[in-house]
C-alpha atoms as a PDB file:
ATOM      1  CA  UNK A   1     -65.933  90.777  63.771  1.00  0.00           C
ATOM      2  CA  UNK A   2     -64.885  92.980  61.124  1.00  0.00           C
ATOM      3  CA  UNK A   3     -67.799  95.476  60.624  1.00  0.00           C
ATOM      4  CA  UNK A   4     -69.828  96.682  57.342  1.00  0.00           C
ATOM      5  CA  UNK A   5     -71.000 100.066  57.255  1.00  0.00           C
ATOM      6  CA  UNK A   6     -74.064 100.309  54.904  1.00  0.00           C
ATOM      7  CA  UNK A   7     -76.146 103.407  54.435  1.00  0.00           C
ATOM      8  CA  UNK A   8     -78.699 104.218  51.891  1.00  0.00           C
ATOM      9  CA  UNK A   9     -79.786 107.934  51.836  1.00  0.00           C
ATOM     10  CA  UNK A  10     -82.876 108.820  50.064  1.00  0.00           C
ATOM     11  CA  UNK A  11     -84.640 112.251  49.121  1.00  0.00           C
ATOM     12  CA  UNK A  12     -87.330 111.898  51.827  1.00  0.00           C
ATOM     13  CA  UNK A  13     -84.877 111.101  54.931  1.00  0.00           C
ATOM     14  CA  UNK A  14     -83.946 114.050  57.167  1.00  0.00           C
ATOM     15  CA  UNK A  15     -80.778 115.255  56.489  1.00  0.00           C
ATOM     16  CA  UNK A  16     -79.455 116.242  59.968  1.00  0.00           C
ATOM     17  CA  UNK A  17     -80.955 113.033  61.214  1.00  0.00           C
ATOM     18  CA  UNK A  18     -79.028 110.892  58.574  1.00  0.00           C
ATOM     19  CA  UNK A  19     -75.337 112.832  59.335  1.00  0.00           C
ATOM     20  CA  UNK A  20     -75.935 112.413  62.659  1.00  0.00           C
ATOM     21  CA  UNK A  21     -77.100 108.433  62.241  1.00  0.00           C
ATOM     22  CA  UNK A  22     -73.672 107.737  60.097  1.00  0.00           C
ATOM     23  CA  UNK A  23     -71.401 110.068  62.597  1.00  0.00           C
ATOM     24  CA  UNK A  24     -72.439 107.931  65.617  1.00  0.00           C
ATOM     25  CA  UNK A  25     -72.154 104.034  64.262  1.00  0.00           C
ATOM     26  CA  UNK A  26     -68.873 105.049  62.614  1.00  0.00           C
ATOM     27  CA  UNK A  27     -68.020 106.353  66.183  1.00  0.00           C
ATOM     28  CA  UNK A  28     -69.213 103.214  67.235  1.00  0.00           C
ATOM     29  CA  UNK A  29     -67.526 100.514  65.173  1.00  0.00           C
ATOM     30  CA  UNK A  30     -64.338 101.032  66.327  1.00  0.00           C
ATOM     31  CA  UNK A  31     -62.967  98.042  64.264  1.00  0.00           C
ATOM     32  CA  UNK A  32     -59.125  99.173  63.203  1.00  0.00           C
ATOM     33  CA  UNK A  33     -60.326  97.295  59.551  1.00  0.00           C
ATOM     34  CA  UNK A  34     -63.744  98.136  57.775  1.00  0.00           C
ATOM     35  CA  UNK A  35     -65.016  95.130  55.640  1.00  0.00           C
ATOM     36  CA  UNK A  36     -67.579  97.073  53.901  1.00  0.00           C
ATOM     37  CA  UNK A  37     -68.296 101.104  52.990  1.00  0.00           C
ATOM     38  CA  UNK A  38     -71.714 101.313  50.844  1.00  0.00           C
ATOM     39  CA  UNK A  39     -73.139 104.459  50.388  1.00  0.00           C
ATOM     40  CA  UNK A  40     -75.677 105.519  47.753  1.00  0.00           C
ATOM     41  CA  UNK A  41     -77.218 108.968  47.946  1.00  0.00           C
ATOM     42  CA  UNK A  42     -80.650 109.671  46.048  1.00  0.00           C
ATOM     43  CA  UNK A  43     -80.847 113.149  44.795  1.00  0.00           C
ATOM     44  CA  UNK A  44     -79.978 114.944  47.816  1.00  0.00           C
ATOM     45  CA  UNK A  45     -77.100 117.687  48.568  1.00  0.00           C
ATOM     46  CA  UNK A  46     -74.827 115.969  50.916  1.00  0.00           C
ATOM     47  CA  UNK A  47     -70.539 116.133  51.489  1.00  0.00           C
ATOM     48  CA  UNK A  48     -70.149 112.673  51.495  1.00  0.00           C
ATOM     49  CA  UNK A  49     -65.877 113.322  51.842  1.00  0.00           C
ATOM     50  CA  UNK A  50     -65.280 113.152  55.319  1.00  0.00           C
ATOM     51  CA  UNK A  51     -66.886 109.626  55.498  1.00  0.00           C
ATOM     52  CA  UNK A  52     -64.972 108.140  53.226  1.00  0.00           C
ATOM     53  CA  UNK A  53     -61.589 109.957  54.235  1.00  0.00           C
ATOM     54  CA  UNK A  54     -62.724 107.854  57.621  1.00  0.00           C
ATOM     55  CA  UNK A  55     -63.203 104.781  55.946  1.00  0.00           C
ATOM     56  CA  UNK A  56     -60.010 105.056  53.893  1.00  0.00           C
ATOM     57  CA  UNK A  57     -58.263 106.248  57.054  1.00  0.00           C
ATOM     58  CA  UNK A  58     -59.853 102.375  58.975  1.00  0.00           C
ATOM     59  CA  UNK A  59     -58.430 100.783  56.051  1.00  0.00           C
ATOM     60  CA  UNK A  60     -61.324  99.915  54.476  1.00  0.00           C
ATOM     61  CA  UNK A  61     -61.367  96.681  51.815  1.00  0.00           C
ATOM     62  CA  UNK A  62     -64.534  96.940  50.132  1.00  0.00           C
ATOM     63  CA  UNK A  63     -65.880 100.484  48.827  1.00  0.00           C
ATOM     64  CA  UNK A  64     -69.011 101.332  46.997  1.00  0.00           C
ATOM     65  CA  UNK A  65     -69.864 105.076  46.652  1.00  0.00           C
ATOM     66  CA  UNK A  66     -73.180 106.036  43.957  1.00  0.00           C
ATOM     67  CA  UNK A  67     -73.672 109.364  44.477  1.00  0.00           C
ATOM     68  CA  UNK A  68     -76.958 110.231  42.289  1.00  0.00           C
ATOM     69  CA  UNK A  69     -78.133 113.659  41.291  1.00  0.00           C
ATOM     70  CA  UNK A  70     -76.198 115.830  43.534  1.00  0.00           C
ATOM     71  CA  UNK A  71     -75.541 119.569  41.360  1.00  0.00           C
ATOM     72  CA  UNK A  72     -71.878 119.276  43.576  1.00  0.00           C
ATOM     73  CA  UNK A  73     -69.294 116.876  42.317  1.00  0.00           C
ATOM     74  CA  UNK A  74     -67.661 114.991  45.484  1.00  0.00           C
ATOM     75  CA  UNK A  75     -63.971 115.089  45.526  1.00  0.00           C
ATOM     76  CA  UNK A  76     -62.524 112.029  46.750  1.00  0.00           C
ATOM     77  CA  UNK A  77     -59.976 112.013  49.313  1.00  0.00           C
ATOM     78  CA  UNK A  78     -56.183 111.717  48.312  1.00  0.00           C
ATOM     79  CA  UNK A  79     -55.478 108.904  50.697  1.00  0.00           C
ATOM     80  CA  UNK A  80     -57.902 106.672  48.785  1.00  0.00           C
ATOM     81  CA  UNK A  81     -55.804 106.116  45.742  1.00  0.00           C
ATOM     82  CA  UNK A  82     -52.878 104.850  47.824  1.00  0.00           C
ATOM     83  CA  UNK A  83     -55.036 103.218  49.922  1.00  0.00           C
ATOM     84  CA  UNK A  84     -53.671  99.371  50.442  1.00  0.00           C
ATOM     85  CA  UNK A  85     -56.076  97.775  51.583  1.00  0.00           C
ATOM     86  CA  UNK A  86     -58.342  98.716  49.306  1.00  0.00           C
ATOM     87  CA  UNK A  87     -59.839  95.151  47.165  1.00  0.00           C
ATOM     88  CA  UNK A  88     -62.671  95.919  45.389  1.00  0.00           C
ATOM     89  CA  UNK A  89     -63.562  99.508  44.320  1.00  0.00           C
ATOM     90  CA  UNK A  90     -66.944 101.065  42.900  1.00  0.00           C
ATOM     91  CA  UNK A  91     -67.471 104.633  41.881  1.00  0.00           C
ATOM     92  CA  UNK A  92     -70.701 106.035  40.023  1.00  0.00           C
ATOM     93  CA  UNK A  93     -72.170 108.862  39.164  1.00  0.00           C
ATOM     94  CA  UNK A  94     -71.369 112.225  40.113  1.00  0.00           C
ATOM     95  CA  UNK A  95     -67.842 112.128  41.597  1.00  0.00           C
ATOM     96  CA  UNK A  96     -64.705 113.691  40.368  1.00  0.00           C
ATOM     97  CA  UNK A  97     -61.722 111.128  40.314  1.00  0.00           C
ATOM     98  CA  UNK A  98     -58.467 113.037  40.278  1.00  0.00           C
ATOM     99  CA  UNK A  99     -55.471 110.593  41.164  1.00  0.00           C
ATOM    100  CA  UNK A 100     -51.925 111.676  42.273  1.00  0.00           C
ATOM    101  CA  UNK A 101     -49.273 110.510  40.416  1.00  0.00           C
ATOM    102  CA  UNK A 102     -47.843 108.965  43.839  1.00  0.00           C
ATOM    103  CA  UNK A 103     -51.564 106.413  43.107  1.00  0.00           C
ATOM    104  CA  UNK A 104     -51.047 102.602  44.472  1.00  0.00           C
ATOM    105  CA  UNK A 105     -53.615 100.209  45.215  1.00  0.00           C
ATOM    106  CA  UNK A 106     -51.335  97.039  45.307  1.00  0.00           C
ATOM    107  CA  UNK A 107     -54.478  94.758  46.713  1.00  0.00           C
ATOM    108  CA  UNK A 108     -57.250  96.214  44.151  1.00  0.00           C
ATOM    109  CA  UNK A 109     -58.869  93.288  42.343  1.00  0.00           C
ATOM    110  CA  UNK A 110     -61.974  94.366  40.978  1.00  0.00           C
ATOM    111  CA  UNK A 111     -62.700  98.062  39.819  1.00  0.00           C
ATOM    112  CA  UNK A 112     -66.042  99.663  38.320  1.00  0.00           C
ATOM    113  CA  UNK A 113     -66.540 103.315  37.639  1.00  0.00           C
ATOM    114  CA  UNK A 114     -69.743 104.178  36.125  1.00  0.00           C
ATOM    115  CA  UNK A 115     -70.633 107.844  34.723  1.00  0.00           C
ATOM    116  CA  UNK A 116     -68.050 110.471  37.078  1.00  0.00           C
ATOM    117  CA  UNK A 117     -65.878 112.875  36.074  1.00  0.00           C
ATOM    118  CA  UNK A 118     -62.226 112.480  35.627  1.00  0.00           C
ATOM    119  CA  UNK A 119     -60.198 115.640  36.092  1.00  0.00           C
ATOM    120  CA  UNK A 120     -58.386 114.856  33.142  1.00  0.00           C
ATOM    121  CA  UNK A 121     -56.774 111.984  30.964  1.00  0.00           C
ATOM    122  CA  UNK A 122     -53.962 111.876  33.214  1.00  0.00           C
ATOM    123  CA  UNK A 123     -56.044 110.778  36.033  1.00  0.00           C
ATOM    124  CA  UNK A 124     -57.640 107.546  33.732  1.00  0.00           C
ATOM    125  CA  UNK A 125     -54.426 106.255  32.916  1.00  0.00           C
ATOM    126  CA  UNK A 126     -52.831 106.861  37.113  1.00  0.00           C
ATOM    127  CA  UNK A 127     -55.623 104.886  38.098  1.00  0.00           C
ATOM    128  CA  UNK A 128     -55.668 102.081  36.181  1.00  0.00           C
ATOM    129  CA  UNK A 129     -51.678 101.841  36.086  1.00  0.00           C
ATOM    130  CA  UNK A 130     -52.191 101.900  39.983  1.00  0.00           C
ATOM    131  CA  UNK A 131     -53.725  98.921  40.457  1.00  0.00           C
ATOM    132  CA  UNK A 132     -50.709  95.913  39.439  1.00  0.00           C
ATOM    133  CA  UNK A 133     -53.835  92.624  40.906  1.00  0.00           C
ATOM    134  CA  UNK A 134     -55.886  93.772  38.359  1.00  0.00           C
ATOM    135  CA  UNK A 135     -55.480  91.060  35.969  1.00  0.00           C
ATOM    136  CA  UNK A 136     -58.428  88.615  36.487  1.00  0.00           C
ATOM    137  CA  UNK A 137     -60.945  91.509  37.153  1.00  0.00           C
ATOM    138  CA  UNK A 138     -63.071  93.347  35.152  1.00  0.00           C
ATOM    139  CA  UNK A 139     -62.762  96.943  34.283  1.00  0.00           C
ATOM    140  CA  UNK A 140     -65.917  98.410  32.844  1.00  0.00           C
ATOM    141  CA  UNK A 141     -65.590 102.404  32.399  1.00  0.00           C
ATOM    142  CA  UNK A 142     -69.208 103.969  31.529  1.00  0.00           C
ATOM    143  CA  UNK A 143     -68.035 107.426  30.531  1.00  0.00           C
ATOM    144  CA  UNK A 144     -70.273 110.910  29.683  1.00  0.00           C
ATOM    145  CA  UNK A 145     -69.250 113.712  27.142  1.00  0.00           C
ATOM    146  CA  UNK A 146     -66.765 115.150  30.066  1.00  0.00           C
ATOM    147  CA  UNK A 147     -64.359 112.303  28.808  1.00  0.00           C
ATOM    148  CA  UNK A 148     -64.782 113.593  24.952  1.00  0.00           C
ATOM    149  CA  UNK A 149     -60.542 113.935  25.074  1.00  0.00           C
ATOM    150  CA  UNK A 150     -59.766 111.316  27.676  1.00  0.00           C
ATOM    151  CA  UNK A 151     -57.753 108.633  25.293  1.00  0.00           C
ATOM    152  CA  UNK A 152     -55.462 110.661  22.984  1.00  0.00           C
ATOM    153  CA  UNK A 153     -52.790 108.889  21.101  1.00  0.00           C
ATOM    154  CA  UNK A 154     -50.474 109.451  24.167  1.00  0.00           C
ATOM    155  CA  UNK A 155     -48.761 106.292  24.632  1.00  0.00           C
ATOM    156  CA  UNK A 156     -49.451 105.074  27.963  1.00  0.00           C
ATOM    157  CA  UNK A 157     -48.836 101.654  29.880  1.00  0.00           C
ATOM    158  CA  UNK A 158     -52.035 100.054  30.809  1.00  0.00           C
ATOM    159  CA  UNK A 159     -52.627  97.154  33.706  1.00  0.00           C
ATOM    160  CA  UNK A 160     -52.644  93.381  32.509  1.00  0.00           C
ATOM    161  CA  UNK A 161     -56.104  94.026  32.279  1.00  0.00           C
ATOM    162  CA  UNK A 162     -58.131  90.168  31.501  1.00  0.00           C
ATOM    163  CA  UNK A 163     -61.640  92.088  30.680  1.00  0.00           C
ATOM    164  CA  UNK A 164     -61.970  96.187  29.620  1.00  0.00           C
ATOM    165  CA  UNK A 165     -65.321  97.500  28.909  1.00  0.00           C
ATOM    166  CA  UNK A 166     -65.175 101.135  27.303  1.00  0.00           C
ATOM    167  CA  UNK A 167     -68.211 102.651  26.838  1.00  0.00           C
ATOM    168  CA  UNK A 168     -68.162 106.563  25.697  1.00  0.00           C
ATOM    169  CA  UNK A 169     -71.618 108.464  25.011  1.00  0.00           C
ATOM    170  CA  UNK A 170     -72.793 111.767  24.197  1.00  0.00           C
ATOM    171  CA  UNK A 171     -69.653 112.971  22.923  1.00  0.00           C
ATOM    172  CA  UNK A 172     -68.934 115.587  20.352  1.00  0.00           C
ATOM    173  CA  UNK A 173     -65.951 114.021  18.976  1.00  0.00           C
ATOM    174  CA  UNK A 174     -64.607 110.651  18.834  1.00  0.00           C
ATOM    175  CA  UNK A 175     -62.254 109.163  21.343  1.00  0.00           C
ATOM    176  CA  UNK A 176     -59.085 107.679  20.049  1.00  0.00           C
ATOM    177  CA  UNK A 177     -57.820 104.464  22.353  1.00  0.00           C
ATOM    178  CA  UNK A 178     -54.090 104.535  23.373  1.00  0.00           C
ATOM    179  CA  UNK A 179     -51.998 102.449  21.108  1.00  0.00           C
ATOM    180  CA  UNK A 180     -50.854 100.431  23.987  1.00  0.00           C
ATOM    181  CA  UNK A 181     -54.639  98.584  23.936  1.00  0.00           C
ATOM    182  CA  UNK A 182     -53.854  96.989  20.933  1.00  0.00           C
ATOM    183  CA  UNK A 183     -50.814  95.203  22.313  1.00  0.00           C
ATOM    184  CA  UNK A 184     -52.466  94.333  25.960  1.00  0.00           C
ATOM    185  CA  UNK A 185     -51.347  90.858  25.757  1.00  0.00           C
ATOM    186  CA  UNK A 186     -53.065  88.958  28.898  1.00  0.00           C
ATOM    187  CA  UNK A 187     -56.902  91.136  27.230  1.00  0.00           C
ATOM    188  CA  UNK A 188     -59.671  87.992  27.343  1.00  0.00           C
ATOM    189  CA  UNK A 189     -62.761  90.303  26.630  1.00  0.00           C
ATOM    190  CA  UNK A 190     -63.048  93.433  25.255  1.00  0.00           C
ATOM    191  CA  UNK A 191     -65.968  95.685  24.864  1.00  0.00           C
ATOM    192  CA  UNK A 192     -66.007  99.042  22.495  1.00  0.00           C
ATOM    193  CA  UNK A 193     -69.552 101.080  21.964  1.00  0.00           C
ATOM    194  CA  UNK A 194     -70.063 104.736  20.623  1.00  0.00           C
ATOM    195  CA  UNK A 195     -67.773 107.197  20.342  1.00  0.00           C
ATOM    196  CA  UNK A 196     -64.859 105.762  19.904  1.00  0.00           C
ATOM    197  CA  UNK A 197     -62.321 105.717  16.775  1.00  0.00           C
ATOM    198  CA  UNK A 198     -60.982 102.522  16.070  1.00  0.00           C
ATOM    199  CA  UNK A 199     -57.332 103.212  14.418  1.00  0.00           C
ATOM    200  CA  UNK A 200     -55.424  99.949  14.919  1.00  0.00           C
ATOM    201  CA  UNK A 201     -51.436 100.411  14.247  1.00  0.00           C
ATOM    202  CA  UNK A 202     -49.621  97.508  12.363  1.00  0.00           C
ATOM    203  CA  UNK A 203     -48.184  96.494  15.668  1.00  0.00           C
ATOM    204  CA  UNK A 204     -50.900  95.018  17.177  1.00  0.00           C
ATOM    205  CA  UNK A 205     -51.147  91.740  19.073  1.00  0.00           C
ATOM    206  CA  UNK A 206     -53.673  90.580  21.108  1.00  0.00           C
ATOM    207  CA  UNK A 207     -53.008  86.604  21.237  1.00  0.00           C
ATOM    208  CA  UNK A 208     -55.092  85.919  24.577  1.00  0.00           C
ATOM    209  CA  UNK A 209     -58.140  87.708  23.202  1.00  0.00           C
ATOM    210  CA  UNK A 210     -61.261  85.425  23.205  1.00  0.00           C
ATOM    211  CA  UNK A 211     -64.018  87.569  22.657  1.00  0.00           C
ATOM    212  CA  UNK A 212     -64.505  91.016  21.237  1.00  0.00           C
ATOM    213  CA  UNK A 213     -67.903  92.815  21.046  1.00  0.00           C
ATOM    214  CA  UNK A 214     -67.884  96.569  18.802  1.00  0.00           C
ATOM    215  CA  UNK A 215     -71.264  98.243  19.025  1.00  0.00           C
ATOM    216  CA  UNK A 216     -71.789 101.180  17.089  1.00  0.00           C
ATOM    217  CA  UNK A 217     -68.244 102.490  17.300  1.00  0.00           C
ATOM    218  CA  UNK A 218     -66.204 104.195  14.036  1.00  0.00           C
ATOM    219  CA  UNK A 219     -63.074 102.691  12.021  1.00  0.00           C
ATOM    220  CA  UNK A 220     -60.085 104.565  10.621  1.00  0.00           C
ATOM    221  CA  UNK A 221     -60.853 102.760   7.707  1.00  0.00           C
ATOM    222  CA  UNK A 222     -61.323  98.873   6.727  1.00  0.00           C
ATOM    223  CA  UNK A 223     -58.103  98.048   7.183  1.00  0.00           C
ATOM    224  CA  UNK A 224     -58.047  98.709  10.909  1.00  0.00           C
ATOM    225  CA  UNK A 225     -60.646  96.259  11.661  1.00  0.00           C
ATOM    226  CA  UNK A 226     -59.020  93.609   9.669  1.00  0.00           C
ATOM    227  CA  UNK A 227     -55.946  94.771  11.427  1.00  0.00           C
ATOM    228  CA  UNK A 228     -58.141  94.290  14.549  1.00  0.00           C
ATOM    229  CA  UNK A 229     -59.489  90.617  14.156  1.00  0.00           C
ATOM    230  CA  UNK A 230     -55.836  89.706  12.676  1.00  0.00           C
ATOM    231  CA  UNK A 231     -54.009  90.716  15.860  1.00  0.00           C
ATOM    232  CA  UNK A 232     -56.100  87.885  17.981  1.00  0.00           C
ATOM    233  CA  UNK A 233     -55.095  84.640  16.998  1.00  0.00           C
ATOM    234  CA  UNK A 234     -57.082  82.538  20.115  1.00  0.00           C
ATOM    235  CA  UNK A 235     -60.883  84.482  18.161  1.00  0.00           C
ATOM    236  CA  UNK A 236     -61.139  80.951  16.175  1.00  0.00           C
ATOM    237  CA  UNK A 237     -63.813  79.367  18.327  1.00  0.00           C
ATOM    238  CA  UNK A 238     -65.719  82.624  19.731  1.00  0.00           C
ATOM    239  CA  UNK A 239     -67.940  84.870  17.887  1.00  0.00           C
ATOM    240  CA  UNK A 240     -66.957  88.233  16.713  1.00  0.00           C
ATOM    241  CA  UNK A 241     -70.202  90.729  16.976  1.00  0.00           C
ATOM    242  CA  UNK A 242     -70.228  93.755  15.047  1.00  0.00           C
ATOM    243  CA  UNK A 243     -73.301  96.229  14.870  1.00  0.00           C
ATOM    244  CA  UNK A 244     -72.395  98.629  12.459  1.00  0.00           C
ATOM    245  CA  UNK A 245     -74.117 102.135  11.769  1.00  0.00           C
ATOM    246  CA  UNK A 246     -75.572 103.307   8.208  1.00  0.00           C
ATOM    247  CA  UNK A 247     -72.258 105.504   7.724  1.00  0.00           C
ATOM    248  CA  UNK A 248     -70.591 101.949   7.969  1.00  0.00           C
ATOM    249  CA  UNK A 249     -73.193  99.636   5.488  1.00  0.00           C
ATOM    250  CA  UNK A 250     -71.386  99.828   2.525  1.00  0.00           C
ATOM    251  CA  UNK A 251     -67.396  99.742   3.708  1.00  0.00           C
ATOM    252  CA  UNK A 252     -66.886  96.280   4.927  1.00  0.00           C
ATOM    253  CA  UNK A 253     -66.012  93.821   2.357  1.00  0.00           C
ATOM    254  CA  UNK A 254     -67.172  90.335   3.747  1.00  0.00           C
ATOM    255  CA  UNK A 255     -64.405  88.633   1.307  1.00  0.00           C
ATOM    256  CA  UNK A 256     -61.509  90.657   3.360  1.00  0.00           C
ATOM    257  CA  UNK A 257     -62.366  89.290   6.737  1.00  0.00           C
ATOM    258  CA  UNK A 258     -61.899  85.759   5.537  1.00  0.00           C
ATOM    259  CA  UNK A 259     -58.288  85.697   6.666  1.00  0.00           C
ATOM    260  CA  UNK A 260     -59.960  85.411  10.225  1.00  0.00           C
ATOM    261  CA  UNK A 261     -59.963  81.426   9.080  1.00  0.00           C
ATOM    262  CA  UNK A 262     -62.687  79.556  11.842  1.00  0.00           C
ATOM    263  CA  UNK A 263     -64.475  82.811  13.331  1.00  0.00           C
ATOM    264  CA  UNK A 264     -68.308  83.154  13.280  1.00  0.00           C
ATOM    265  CA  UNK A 265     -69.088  86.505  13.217  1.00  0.00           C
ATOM    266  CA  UNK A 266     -72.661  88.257  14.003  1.00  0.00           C
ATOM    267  CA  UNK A 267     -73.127  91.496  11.897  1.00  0.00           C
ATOM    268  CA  UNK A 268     -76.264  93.377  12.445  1.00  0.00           C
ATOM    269  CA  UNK A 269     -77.191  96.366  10.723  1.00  0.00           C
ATOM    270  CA  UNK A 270     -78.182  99.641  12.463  1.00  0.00           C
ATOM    271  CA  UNK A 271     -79.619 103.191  11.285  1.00  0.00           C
ATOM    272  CA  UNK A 272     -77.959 106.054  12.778  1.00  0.00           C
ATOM    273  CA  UNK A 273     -81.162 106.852  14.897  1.00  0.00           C
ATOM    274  CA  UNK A 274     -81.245 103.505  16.704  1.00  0.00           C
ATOM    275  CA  UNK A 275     -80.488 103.451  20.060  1.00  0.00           C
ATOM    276  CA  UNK A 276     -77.432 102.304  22.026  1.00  0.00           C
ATOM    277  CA  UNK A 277     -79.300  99.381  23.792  1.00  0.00           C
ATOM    278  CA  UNK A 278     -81.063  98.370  20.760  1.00  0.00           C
ATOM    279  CA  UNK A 279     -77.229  98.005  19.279  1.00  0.00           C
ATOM    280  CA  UNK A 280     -75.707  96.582  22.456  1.00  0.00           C
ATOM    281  CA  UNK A 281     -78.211  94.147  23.083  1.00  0.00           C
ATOM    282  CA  UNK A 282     -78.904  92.731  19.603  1.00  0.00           C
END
């Protein structure tokens, strides 16, 4: 039986007693494949590394790491991003991704990374080029004010992604999204909220694009948005939903958009002090 390791570590539980607890049923399981590594630490100082260097090293399939409200950031060992494997992936919170340019995950379906650090912009791009079976999962990136320079204008070959969520927050400057986004030809879904700049080059073509949701993000100007809802000739039957902010309320000419023949679009209206979920969820 192919064993799941599963460990939950929370502020009251004894330290010593929980490195000791994981140390012996890793010992234990002695399984040359891991099914399962879960770990999610609450608020406590712990190096988490060595575990998942084991896990990596048992060639682990399935690995969920949620490291919450540590001060340290937890390095993640080398091995994992070539780790093959690897099928589903899940990183949140206060880890530091910094992948190799040697990065492969050939078997890597389904990816989420939620709130960590990437060293740099180099190390967003690696890892998502990495993974080639990407293309009927979904990639949702939830990323803090550390990624305020992550997407430059760097052109840069991205995965035949189906579904991308980007989601940037607390930024001091706007993000601007790779050029090669706009030509992603097998893109079903895609998701844009906060600080991002939309600038949309004449070039783009998104034909497989069925449903696009823009929540409180900034345009070039009006004629990237058209540019936008042009490029993705299979909208017709799905609904477009744009919540634009106040600096937005008086730039979009409804009249313009009608070359979008046979889209229904949702526009909703929001002041610059409403909230992200009030936007995202309207």
């Amino acid at each position: 039986m192919v064993p799941k390791l599963e460990y939950t570590i929370k502020y009251s539980d004894n330290i010593e007693d929980v490195c000791r607890f994981i140390d012996k049923s890793m010992e234990l399981n002695k399984e040359p494949v891991l099914e399962t590594f879960r770990i999610h630490l609450d608020n406590r100082e712990l190096d988490t590394s060595m575990w998942i260097k084991k896990s990596v090293d048992r060639h682990v399939r399935v690995l969920e790491l949620n490291l919450l409200s540590s001060k340290r950031l937890t390095k993640l060992p080398q091995s994992l991003y070539t780790c093959r494997t690897l099928v589903e992936l899940t990183l949140s919170n206060r880890i530091l991704v910094d992948v190799p340019s040697s990065a492969y995950l050939p078997s890597l379906k389904k990816l989420l990374v939620v709130s960590v650090r990437f060293r740099n912009q180099d190390s967003v791009f690696r890892l998502l080029s990495s993974c080639s079976n990407l293309a009927p999962s979904t990639i949702p990136l939830s990323m803090g004010n550390n990624l305020k320079d992550t997407f430059s204008t760097k052109k840069v070959q991205l995965p035949c992604m189906r579904v991308l969520e980007l989601k940037l927050h607390k930024s001091k400057t706007l993000s601007k999204l790779p050029e090669s986004l706009y030509t992603c030809e097998t893109l079903v879904e895609l998701t844009l909220a906060n600080d991002i700049l939309v600038d949309v080059p004449s070039s783009a073509y998104l034909p497989s694009l069925k449903k696009l949701l823009l929540v409180l993000v900034e345009y070039k100007d009006e004629d990237s948005l058209v540019r936008l809802l042009s490029s993705c000739s299979d909208l017709a039957r799905s609904t477009i939903r744009l919540s634009i902010a106040d600096n937005w309320k008086d730039s979009f000419s409804i009249k313009k958009f009608s070359v979008i023949a046979g889209c229904e679009f949702q526009w909703h209206y929001f002041p610059s002090a409403s909230t992200f979920q009030d936007a995202y969820n309207f």
